[in-house]
C-alpha atoms as a PDB file:
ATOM      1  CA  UNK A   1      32.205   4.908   3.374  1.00  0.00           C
ATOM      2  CA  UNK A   2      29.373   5.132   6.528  1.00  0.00           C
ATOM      3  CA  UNK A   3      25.903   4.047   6.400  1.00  0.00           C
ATOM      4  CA  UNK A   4      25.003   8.079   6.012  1.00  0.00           C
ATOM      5  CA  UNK A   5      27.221   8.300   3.054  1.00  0.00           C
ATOM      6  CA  UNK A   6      25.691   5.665   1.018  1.00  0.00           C
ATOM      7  CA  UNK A   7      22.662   6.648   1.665  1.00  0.00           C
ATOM      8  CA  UNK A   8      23.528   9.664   0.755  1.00  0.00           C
ATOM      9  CA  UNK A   9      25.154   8.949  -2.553  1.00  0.00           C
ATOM     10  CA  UNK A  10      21.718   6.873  -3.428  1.00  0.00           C
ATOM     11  CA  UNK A  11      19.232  10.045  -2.694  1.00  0.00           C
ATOM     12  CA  UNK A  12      18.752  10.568  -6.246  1.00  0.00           C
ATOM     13  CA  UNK A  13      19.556   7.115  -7.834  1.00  0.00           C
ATOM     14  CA  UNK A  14      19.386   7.145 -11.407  1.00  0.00           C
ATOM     15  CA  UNK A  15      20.746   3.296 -11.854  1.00  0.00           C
ATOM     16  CA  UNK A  16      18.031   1.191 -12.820  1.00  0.00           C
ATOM     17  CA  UNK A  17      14.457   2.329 -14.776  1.00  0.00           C
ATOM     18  CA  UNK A  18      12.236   2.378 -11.276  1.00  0.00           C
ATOM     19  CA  UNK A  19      14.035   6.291 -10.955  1.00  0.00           C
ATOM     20  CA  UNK A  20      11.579   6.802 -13.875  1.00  0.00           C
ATOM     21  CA  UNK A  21       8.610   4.683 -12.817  1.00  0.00           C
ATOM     22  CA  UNK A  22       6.952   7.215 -10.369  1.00  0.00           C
ATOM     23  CA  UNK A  23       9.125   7.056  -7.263  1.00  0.00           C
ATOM     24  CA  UNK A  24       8.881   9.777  -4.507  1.00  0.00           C
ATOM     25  CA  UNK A  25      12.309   9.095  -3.138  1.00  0.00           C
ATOM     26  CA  UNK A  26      14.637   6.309  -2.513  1.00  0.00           C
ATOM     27  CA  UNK A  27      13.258   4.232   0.891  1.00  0.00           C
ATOM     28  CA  UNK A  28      17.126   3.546   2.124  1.00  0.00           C
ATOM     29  CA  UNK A  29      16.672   2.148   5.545  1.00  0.00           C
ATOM     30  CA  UNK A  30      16.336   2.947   9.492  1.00  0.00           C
ATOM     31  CA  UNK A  31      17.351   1.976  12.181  1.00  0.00           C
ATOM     32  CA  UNK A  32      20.082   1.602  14.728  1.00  0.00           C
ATOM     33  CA  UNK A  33      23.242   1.432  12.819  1.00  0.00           C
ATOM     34  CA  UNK A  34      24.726  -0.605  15.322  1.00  0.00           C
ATOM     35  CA  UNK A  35      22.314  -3.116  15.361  1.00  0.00           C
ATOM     36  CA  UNK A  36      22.514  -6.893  15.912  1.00  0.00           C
ATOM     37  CA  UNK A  37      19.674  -7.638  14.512  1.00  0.00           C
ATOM     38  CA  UNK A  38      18.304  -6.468  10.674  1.00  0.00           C
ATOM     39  CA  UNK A  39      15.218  -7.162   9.090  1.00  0.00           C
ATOM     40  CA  UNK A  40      15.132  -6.803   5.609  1.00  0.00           C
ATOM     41  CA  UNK A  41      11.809  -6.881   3.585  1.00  0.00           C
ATOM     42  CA  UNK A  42      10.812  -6.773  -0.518  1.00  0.00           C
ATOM     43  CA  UNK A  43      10.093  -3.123  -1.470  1.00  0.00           C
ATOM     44  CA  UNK A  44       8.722   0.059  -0.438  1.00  0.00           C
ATOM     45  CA  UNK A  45       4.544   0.235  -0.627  1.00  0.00           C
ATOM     46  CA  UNK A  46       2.733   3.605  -1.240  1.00  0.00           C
ATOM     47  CA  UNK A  47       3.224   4.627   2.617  1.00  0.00           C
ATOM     48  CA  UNK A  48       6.990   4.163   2.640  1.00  0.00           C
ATOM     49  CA  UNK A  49       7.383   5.873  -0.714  1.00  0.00           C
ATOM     50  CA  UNK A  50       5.411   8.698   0.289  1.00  0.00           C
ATOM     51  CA  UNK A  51       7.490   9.022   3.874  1.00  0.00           C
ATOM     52  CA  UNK A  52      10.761   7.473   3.186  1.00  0.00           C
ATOM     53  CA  UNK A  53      10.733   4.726   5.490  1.00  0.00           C
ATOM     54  CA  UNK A  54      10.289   1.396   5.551  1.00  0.00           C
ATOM     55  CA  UNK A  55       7.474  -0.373   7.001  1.00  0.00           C
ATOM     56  CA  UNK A  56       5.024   2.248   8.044  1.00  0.00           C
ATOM     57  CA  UNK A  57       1.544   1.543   6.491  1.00  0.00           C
ATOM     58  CA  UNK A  58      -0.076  -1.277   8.037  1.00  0.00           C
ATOM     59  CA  UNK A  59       2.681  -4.070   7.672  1.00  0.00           C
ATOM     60  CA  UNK A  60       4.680  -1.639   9.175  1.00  0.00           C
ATOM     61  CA  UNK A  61       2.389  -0.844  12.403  1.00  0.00           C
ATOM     62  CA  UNK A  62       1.554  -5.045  12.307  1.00  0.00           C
ATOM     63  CA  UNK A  63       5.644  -5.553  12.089  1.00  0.00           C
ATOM     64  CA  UNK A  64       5.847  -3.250  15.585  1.00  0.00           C
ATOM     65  CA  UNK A  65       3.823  -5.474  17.376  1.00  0.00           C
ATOM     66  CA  UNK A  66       5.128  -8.388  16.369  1.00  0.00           C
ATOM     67  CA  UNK A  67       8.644  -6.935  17.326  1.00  0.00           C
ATOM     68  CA  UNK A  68       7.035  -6.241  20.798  1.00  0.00           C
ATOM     69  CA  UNK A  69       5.583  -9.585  21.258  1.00  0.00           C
ATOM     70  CA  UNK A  70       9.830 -11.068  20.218  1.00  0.00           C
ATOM     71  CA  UNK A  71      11.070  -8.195  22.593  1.00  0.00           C
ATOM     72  CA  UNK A  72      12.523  -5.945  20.439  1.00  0.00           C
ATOM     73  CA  UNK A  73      11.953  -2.562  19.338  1.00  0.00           C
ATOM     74  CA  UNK A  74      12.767   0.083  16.265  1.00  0.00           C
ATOM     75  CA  UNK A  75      15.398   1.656  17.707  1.00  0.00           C
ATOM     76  CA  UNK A  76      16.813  -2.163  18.504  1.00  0.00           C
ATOM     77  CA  UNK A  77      16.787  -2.981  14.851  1.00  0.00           C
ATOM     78  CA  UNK A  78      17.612  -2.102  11.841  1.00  0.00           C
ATOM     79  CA  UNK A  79      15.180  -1.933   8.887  1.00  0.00           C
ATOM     80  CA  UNK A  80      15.812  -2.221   5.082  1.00  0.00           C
ATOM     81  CA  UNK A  81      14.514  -3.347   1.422  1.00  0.00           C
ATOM     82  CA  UNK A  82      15.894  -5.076  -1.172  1.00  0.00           C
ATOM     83  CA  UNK A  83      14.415  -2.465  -3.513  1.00  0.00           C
ATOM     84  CA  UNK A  84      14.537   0.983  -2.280  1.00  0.00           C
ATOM     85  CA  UNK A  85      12.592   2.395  -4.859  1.00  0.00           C
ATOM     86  CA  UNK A  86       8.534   1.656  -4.893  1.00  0.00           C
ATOM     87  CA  UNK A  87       7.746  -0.384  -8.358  1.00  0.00           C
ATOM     88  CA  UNK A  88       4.772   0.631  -9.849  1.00  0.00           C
ATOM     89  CA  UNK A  89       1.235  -0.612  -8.222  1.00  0.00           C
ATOM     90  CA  UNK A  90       3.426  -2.637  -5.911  1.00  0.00           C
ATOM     91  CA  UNK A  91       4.331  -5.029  -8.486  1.00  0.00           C
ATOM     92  CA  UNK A  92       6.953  -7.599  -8.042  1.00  0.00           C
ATOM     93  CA  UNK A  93      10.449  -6.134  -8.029  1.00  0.00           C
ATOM     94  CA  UNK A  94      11.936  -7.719 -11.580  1.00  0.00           C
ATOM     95  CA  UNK A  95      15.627  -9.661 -11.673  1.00  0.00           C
ATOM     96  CA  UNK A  96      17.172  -6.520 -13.255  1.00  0.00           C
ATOM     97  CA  UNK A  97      15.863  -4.305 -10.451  1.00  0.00           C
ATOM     98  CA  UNK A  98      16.947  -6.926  -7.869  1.00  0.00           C
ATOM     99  CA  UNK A  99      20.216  -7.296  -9.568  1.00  0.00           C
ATOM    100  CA  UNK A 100      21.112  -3.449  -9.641  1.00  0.00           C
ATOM    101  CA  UNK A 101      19.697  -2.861  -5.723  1.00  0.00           C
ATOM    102  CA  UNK A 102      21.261  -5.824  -3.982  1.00  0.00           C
ATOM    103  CA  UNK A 103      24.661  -4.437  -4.087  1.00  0.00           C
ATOM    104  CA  UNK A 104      23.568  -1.465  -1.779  1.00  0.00           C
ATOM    105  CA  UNK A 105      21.760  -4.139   0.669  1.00  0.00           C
ATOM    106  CA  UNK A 106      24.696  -5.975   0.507  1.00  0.00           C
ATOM    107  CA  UNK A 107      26.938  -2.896   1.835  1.00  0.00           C
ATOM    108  CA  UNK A 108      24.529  -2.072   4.104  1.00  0.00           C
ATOM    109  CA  UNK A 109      24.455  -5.240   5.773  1.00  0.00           C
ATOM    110  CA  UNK A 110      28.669  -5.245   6.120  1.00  0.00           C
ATOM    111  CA  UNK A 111      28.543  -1.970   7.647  1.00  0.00           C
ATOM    112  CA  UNK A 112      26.235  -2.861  10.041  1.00  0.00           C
ATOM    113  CA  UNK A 113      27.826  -6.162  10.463  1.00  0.00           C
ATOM    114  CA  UNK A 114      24.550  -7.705  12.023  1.00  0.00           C
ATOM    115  CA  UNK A 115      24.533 -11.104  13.625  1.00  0.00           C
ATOM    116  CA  UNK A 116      21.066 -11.871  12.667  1.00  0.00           C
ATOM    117  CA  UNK A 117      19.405 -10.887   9.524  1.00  0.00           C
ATOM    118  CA  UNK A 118      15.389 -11.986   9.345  1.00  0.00           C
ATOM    119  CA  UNK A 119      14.157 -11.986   5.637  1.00  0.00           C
ATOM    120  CA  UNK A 120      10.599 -10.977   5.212  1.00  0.00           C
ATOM    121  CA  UNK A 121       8.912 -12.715   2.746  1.00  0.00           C
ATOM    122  CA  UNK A 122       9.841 -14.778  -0.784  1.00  0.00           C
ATOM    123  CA  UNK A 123      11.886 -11.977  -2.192  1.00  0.00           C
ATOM    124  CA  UNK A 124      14.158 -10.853   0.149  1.00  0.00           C
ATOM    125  CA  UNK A 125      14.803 -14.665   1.424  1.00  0.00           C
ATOM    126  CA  UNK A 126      15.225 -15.655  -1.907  1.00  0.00           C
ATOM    127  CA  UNK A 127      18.208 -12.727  -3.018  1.00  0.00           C
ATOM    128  CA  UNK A 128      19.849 -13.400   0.672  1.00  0.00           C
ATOM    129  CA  UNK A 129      19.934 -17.160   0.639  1.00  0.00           C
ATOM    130  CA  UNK A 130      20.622 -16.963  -3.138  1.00  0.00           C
ATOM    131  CA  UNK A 131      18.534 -20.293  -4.169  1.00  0.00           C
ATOM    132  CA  UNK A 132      14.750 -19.867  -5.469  1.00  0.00           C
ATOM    133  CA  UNK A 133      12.798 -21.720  -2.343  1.00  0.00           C
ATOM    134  CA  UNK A 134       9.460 -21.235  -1.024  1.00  0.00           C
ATOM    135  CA  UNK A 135       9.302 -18.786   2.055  1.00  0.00           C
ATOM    136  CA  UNK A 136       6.888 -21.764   3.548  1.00  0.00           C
ATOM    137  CA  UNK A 137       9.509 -23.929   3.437  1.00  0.00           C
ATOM    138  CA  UNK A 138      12.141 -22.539   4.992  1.00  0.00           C
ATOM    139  CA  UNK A 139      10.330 -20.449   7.339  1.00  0.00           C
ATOM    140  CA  UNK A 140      11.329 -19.812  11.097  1.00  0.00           C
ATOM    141  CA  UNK A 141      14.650 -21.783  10.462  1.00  0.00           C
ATOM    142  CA  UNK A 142      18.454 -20.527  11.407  1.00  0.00           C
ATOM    143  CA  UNK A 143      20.655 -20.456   8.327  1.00  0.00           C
ATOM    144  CA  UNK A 144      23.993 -19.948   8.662  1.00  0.00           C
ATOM    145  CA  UNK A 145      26.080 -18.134   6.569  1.00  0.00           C
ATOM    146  CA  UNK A 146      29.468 -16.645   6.289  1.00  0.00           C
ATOM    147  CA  UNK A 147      29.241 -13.508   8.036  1.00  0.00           C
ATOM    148  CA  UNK A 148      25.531 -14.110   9.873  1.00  0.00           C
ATOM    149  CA  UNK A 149      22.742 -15.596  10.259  1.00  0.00           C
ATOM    150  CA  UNK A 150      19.539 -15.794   8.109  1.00  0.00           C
ATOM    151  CA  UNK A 151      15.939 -15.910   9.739  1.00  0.00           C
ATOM    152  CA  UNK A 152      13.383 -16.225   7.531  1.00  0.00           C
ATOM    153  CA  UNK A 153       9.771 -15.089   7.779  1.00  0.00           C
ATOM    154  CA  UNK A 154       6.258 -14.468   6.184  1.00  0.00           C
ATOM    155  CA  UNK A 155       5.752 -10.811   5.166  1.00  0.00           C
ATOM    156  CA  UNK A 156       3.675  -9.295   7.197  1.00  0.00           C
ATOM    157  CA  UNK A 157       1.549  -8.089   4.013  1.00  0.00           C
ATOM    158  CA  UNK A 158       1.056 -11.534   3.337  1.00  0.00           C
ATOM    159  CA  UNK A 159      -0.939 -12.083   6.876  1.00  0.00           C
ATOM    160  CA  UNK A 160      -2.579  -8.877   6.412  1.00  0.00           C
ATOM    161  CA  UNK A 161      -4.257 -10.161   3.082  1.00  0.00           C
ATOM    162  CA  UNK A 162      -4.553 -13.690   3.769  1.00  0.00           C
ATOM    163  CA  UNK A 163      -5.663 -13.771   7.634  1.00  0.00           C
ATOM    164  CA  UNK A 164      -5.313 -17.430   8.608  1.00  0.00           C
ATOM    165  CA  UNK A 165      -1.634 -16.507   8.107  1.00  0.00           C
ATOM    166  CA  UNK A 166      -1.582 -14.150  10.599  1.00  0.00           C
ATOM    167  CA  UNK A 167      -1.729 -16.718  13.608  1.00  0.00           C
ATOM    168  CA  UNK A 168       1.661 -18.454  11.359  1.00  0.00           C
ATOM    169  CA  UNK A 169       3.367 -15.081  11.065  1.00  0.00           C
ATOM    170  CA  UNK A 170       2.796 -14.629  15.497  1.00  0.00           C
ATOM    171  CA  UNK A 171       3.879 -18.217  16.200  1.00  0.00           C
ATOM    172  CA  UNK A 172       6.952 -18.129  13.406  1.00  0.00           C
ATOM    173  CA  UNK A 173       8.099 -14.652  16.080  1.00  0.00           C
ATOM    174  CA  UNK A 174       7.874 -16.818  19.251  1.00  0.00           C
ATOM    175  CA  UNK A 175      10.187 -19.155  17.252  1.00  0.00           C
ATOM    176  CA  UNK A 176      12.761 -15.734  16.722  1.00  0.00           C
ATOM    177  CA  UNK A 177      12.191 -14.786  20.430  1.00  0.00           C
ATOM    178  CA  UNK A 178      13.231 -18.375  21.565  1.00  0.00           C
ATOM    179  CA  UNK A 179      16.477 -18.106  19.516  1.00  0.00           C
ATOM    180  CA  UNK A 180      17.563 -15.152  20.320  1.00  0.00           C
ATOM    181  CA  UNK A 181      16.797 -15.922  23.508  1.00  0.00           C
ATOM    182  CA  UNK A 182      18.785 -19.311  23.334  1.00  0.00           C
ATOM    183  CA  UNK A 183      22.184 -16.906  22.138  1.00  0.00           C
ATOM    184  CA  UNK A 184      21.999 -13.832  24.016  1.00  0.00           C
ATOM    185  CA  UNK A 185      24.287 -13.786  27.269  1.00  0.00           C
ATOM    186  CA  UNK A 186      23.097 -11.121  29.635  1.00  0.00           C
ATOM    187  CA  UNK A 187      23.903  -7.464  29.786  1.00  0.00           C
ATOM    188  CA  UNK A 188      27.313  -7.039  32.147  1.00  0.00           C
ATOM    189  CA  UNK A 189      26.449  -4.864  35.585  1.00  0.00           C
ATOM    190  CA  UNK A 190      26.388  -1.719  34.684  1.00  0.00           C
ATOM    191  CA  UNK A 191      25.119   1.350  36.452  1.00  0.00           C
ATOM    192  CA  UNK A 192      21.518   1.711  37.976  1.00  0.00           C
ATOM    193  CA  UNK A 193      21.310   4.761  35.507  1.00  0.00           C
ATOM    194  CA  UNK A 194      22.614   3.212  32.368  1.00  0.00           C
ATOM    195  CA  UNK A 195      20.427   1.501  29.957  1.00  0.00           C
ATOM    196  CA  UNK A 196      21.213  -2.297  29.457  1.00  0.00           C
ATOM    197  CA  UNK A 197      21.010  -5.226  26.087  1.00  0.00           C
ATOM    198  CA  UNK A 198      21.790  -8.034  26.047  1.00  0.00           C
ATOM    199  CA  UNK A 199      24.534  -9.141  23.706  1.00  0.00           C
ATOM    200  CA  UNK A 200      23.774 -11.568  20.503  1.00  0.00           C
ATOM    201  CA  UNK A 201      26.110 -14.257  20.700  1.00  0.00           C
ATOM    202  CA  UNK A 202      25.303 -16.852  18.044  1.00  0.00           C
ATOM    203  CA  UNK A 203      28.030 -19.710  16.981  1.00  0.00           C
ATOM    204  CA  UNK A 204      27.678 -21.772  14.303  1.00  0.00           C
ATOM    205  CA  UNK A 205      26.637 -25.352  14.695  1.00  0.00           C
ATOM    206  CA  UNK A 206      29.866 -26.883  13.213  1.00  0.00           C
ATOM    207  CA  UNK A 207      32.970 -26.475  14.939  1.00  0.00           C
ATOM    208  CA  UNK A 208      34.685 -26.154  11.551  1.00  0.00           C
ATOM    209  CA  UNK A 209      33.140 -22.375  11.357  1.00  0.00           C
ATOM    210  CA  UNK A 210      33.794 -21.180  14.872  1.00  0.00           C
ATOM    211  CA  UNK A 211      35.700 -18.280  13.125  1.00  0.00           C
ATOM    212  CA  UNK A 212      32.885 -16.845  11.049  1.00  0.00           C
ATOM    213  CA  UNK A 213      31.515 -14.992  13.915  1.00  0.00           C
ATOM    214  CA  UNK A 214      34.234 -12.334  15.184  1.00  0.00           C
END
């Protein structure tokens, strides 16, 4: 199965009770299927309901620029939610909810086989890492896992509500531009014509898993 045929098959999802909670449509993701690195945030808000993508009401335009200021870009990245359906009034998504959705993030993250996944927020650092910690805590850190990398970071809704987070949330980016920085190898020559990236390179710190990241 591609990326376009699971989101396909999840257009009209009927599996858990948010299908009958007031939805629009299903928020799958966007991005550059290719991409090394995803960011993956809680659920949609009224904006991405109402559109069908995710992050594009304030968080969204406030998650651009903080892309810009790490050197990356959209069409760089890929973009998902735990949820894809909006809960009601932007409540919390609930454990069944969570429990019925992750599967789909799950696939989508093996079939874009990223090397770096950043988590925005509690939720979807808490479902990735799969341990209930505080996003302060493990903020702006590198953890390793079997098939790539977790970054965690504040939501951007959470800076846009509580403002003397906001200077946090910039600093906690510099912190994501230094390390990819630190594993990206520069682009090979290529022609004058021909756009250029850098390739993501990151290798565990323990010898022992050398051979998690193909």
């Amino acid at each position: 199965m591609t990326l376009q045929e699971l989101a396909k098959s999840l257009h009209n999802c009927q599996q858990c009770k948010l299908a009958k909670l007031g939805r629009t449509q299903v928020v799958f993701g966007v991005g550059n299927p290719h991409a090394s690195v995803m960011f993956v945030g809680e659920a949609p808000g009224f904006n991405e309901d109402q559109k069908g993508e995710p992050f594009v009401g304030a968080a969204g335009k406030l998650l651009n620029d903080l892309l810009a200021s790490a050197h990356l870009s959209r069409d760089q990245i890929y973009i998902a939610n735990v949820i894809k359906c909006r809960p009601p009034n932007n409540r919390d998504p609930e454990s069944d909810e969570v429990e019925t959705c992750k599967p789909f993030l799950m696939q989508q993250i093996q079939m874009i086989r990223p090397k770096l996944v950043c988590t925005l927020g509690n939720w979807a650092t808490q479902t990735l890492l799969e341990r209930k910690v505080g996003i302060t805590k493990v903020k702006a850190q590198a953890f390793y896992m079997k098939d790539f990398v977790i970054f965690p970071l504040l939501h951007p809704a959470a800076a846009l509500h509580q403002g003397n987070l906001l200077d946090t949330l910039k600093e906690d980016f510099k912190k994501l531009k230094e390390f990819l920085d630190r594993h990206s190898q520069p682009p090979a020559a290529a022609e004058p014509s021909a756009p250029s990236e850098s390739t993501l390179n990151i290798e565990p710190p323990n010898p022992a898993q050398m051979d998690l990241f193909g």
